[in-house]
PDB file of N, CA and C in Angstrom:
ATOM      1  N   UNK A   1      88.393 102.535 120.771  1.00  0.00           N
ATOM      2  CA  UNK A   1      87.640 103.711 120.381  1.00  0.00           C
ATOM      3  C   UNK A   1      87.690 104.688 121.555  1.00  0.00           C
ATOM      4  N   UNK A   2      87.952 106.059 121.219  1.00  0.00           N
ATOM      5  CA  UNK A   2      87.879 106.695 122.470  1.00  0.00           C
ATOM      6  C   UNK A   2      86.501 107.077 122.942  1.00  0.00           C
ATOM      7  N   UNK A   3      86.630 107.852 124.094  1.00  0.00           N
ATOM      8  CA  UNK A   3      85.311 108.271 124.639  1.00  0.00           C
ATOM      9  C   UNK A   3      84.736 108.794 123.664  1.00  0.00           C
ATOM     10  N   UNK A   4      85.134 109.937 123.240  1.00  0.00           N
ATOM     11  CA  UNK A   4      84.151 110.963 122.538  1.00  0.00           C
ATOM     12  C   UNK A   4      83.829 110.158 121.383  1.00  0.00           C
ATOM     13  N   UNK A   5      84.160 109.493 120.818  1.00  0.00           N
ATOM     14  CA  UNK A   5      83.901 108.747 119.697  1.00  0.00           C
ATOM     15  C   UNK A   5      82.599 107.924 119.882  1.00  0.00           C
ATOM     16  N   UNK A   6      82.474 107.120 121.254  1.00  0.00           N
ATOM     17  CA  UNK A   6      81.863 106.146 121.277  1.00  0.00           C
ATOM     18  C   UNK A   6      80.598 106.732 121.918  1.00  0.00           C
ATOM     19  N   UNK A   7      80.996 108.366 122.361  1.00  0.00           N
ATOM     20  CA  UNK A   7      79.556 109.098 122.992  1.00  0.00           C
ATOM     21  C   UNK A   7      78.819 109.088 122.181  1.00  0.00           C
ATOM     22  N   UNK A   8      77.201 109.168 122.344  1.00  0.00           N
ATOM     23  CA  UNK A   8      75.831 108.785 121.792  1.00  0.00           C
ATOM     24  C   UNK A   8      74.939 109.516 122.586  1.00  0.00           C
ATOM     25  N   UNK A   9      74.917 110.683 122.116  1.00  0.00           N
ATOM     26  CA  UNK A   9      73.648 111.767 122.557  1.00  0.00           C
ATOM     27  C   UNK A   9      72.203 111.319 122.334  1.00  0.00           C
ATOM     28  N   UNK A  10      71.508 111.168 123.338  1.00  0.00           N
ATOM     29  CA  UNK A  10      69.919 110.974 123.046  1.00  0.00           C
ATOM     30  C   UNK A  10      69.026 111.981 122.132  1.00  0.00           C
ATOM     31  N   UNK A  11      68.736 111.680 120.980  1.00  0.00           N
ATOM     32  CA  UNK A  11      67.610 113.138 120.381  1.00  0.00           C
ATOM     33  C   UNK A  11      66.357 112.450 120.218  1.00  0.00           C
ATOM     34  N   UNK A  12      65.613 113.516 119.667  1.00  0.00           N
ATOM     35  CA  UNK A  12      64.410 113.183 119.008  1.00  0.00           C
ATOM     36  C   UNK A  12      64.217 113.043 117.789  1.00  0.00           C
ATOM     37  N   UNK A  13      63.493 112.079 117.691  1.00  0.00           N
ATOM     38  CA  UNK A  13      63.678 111.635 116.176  1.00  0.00           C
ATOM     39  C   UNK A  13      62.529 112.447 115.315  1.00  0.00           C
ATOM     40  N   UNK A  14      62.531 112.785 114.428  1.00  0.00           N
ATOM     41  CA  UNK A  14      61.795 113.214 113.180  1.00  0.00           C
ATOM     42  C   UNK A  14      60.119 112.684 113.724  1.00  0.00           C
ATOM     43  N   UNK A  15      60.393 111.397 114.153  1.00  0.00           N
ATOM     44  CA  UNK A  15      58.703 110.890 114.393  1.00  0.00           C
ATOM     45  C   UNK A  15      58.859 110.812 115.870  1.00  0.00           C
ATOM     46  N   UNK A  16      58.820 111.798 116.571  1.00  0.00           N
ATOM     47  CA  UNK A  16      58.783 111.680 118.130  1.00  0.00           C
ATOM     48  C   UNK A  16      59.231 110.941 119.228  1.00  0.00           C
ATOM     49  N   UNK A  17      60.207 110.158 118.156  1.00  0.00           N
ATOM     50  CA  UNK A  17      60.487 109.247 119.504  1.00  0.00           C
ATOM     51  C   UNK A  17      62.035 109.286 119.494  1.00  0.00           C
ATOM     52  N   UNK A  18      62.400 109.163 121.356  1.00  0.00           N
ATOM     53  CA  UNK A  18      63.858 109.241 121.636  1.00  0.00           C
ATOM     54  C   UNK A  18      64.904 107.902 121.051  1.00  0.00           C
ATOM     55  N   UNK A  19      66.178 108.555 120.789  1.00  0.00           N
ATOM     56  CA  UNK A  19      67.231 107.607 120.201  1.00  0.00           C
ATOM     57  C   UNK A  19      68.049 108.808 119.892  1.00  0.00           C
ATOM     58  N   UNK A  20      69.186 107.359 119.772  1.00  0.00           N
ATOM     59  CA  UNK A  20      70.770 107.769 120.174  1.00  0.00           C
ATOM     60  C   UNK A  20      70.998 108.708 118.517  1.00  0.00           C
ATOM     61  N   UNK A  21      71.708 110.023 118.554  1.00  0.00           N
ATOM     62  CA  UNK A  21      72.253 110.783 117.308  1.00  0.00           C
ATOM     63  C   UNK A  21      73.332 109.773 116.508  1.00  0.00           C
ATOM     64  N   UNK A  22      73.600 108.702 116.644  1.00  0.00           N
ATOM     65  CA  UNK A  22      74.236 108.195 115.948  1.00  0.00           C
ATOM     66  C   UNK A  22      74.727 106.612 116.144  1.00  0.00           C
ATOM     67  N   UNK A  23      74.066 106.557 117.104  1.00  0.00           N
ATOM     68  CA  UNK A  23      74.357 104.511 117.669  1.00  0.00           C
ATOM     69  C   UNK A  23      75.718 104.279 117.134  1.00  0.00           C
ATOM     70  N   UNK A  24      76.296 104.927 117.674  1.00  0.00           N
ATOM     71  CA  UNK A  24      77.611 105.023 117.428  1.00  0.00           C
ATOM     72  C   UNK A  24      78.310 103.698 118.417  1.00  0.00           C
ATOM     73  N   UNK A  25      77.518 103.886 119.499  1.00  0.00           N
ATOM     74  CA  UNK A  25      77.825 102.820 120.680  1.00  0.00           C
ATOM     75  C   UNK A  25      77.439 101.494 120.638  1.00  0.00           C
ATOM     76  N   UNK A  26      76.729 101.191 119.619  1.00  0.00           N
ATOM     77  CA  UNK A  26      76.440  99.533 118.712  1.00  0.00           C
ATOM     78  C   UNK A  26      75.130  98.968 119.521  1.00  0.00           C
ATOM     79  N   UNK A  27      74.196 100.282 119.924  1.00  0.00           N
ATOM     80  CA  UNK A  27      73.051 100.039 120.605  1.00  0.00           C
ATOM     81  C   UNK A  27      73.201  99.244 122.248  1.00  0.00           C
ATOM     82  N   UNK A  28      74.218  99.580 122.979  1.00  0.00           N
ATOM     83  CA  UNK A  28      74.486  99.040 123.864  1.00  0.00           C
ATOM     84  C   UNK A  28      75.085 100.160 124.821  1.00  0.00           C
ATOM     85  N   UNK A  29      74.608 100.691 125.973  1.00  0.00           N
ATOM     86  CA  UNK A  29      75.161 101.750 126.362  1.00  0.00           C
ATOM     87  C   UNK A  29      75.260 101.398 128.292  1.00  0.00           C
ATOM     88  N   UNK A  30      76.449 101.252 128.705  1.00  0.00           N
ATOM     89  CA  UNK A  30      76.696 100.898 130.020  1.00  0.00           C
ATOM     90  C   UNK A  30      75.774  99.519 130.106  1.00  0.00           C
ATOM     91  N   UNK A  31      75.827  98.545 129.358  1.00  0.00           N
ATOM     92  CA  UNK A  31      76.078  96.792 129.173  1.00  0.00           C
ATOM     93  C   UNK A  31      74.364  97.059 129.296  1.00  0.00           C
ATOM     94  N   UNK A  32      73.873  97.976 128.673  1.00  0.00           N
ATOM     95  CA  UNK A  32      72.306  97.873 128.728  1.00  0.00           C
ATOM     96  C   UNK A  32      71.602  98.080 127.276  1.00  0.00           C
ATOM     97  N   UNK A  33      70.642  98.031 126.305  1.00  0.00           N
ATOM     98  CA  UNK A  33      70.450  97.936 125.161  1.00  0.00           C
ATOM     99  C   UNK A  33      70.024  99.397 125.378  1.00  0.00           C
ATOM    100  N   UNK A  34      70.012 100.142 124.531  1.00  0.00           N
ATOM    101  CA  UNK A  34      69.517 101.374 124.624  1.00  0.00           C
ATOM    102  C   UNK A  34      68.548 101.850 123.880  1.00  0.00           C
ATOM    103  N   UNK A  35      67.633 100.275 122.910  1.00  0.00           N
ATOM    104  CA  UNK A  35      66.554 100.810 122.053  1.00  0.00           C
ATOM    105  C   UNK A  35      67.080 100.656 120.615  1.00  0.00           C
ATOM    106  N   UNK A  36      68.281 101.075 120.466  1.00  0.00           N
ATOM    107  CA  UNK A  36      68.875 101.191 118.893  1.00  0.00           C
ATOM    108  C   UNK A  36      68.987  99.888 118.582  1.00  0.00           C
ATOM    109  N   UNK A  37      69.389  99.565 116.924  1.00  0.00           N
ATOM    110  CA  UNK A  37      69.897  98.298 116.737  1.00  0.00           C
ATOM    111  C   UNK A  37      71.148  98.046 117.083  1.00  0.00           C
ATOM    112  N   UNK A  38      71.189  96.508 117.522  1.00  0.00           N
ATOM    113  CA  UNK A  38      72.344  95.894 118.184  1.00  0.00           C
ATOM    114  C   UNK A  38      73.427  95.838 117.202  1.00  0.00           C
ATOM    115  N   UNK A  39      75.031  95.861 117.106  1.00  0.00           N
ATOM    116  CA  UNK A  39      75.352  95.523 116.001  1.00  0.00           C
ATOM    117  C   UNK A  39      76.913  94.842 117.241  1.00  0.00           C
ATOM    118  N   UNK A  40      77.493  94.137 116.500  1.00  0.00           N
ATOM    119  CA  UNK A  40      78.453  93.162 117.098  1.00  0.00           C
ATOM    120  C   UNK A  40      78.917  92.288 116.093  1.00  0.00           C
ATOM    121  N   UNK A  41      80.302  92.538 116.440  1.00  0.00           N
ATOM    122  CA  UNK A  41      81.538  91.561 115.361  1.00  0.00           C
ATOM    123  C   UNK A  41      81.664  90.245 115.933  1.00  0.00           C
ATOM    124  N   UNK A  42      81.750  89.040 115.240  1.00  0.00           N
ATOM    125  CA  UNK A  42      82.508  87.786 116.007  1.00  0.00           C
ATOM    126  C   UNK A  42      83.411  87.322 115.003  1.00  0.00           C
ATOM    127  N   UNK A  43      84.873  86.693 116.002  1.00  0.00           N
ATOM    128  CA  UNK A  43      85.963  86.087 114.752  1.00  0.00           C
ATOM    129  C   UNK A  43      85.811  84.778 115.629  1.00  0.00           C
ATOM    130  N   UNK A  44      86.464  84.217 114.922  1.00  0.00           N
ATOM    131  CA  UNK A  44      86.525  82.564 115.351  1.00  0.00           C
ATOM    132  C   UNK A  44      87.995  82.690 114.920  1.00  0.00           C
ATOM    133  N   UNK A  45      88.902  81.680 115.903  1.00  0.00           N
ATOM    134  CA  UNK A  45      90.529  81.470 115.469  1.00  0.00           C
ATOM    135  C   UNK A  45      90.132  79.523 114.755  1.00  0.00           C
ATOM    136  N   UNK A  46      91.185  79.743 113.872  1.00  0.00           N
ATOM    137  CA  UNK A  46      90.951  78.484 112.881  1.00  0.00           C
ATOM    138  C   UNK A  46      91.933  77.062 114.441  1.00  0.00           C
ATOM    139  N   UNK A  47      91.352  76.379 113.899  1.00  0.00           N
ATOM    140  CA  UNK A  47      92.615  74.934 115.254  1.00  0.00           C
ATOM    141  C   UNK A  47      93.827  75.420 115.198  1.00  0.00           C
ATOM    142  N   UNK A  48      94.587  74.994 116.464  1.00  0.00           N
ATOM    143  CA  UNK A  48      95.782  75.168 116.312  1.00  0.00           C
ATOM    144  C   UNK A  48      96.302  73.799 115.792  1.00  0.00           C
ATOM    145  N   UNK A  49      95.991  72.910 115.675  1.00  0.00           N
ATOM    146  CA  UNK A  49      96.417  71.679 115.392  1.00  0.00           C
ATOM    147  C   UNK A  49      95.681  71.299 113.893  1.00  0.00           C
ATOM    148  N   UNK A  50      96.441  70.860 112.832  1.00  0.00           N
ATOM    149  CA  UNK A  50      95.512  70.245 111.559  1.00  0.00           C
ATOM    150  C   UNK A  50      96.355  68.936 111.579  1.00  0.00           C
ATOM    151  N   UNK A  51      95.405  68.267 110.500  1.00  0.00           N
ATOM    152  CA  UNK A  51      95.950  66.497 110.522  1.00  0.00           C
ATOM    153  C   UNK A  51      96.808  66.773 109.376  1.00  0.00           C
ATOM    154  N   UNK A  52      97.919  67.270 108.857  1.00  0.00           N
ATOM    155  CA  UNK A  52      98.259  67.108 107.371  1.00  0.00           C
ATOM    156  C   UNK A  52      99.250  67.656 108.095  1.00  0.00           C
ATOM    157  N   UNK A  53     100.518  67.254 107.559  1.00  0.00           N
ATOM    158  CA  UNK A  53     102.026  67.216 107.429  1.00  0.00           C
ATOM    159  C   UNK A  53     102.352  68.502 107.031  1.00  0.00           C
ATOM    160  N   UNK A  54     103.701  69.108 107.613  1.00  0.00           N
ATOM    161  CA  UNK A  54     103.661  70.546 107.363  1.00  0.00           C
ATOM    162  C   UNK A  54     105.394  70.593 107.569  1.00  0.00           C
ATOM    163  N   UNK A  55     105.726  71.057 106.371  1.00  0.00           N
ATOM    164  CA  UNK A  55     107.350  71.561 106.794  1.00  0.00           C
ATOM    165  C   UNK A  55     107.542  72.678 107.832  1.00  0.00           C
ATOM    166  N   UNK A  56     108.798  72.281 108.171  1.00  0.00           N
ATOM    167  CA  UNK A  56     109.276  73.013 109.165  1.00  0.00           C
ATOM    168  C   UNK A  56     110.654  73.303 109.305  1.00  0.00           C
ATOM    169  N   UNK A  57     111.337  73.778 110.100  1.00  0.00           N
ATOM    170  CA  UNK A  57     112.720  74.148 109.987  1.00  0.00           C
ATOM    171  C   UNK A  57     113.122  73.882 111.885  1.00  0.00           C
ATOM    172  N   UNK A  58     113.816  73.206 111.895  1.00  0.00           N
ATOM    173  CA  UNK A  58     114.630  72.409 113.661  1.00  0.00           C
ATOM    174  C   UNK A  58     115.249  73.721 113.943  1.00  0.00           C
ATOM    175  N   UNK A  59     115.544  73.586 114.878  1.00  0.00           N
ATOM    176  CA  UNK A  59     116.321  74.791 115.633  1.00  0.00           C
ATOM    177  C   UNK A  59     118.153  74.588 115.383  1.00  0.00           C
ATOM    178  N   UNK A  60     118.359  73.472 114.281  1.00  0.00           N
ATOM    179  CA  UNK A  60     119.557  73.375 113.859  1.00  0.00           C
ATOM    180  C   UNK A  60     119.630  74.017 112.461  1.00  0.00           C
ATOM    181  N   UNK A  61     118.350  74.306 111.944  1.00  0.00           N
ATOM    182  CA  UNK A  61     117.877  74.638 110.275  1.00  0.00           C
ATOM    183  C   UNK A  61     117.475  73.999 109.270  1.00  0.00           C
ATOM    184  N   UNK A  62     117.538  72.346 109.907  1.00  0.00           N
ATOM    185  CA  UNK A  62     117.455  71.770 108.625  1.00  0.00           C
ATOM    186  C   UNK A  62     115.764  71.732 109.075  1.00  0.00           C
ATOM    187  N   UNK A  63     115.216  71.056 107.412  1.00  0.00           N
ATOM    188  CA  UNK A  63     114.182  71.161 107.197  1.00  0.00           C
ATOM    189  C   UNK A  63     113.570  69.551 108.216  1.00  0.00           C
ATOM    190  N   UNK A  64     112.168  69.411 108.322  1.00  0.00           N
ATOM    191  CA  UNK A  64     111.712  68.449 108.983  1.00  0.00           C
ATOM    192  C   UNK A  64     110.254  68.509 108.416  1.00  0.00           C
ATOM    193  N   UNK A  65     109.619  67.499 108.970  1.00  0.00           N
ATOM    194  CA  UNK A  65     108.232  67.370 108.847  1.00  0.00           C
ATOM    195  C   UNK A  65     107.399  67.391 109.950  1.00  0.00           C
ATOM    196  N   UNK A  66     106.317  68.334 110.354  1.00  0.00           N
ATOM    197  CA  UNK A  66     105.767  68.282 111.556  1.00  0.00           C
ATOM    198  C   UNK A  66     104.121  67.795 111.027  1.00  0.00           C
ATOM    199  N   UNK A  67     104.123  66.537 112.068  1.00  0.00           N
ATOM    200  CA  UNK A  67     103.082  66.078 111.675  1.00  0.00           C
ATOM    201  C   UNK A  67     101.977  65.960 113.660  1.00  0.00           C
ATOM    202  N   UNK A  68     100.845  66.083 113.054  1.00  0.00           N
ATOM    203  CA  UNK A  68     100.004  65.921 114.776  1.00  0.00           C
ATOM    204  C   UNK A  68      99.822  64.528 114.961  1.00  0.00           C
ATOM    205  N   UNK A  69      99.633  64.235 116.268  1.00  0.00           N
ATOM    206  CA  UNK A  69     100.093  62.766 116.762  1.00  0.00           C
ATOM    207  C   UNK A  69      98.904  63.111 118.125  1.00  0.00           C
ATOM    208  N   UNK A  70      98.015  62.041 118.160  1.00  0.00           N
ATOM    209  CA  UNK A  70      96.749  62.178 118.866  1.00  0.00           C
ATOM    210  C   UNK A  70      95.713  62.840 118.832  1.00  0.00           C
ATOM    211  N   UNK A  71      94.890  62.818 119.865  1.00  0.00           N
ATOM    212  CA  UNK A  71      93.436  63.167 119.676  1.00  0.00           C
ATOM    213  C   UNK A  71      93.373  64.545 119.693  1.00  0.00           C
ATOM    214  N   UNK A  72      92.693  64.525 118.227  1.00  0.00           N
ATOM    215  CA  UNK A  72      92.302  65.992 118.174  1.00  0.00           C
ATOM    216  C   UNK A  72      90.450  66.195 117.564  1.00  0.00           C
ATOM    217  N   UNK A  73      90.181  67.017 117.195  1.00  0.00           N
ATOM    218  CA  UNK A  73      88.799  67.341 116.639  1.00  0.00           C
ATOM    219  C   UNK A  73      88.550  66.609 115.797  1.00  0.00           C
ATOM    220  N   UNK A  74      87.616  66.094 114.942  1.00  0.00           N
ATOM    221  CA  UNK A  74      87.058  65.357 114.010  1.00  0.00           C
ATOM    222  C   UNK A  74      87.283  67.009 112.321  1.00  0.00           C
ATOM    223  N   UNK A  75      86.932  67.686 113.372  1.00  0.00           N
ATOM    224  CA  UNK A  75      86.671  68.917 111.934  1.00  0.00           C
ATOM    225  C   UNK A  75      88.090  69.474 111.890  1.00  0.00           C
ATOM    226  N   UNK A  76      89.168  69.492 112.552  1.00  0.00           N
ATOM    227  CA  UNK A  76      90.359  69.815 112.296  1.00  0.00           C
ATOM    228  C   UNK A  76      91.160  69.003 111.541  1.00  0.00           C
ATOM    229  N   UNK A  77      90.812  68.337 110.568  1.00  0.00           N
ATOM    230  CA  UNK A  77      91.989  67.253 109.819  1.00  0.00           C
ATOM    231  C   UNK A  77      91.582  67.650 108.185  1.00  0.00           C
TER     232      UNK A  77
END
């Protein structure tokens, strides 16, 4: 996001009290809360490893089976 985008002018609100023209900045302004509501994304990446057999292709072309071999997560299979 660029600057100007993520700028957040302080006004007055309708009922007297200060806040950002648009919390555009996700209520967080120089790693400090600024009063507004907080808002924040989270992703999670899925395992890199699953327990189940998966075709594949060798670096000769033919087809193969890639399967995981040791300890991995209990919730990844």
């Amino acid at each position: 996001m660029p600057g100007h985008a993520h700028n957040d002018p302080f006004v007055r609100r309708p009922n007297g009290r200060l806040g950002t023209a648009t919390n555009h900045s996700g209520g967080v302004q120089g790693g400090i809360s600024n009063g507004e509501t907080i808002y924040f994304r989270v992703a999670f990446k899925p395992p890199a490893t699953i327990g189940r057999p998966q075709t594949t292709a060798r670096f000769d072309g033919a087809t193969a089976v890639l399967e995981a071999k040791g300890a991995r997560p209990p919730s990844s299979a």
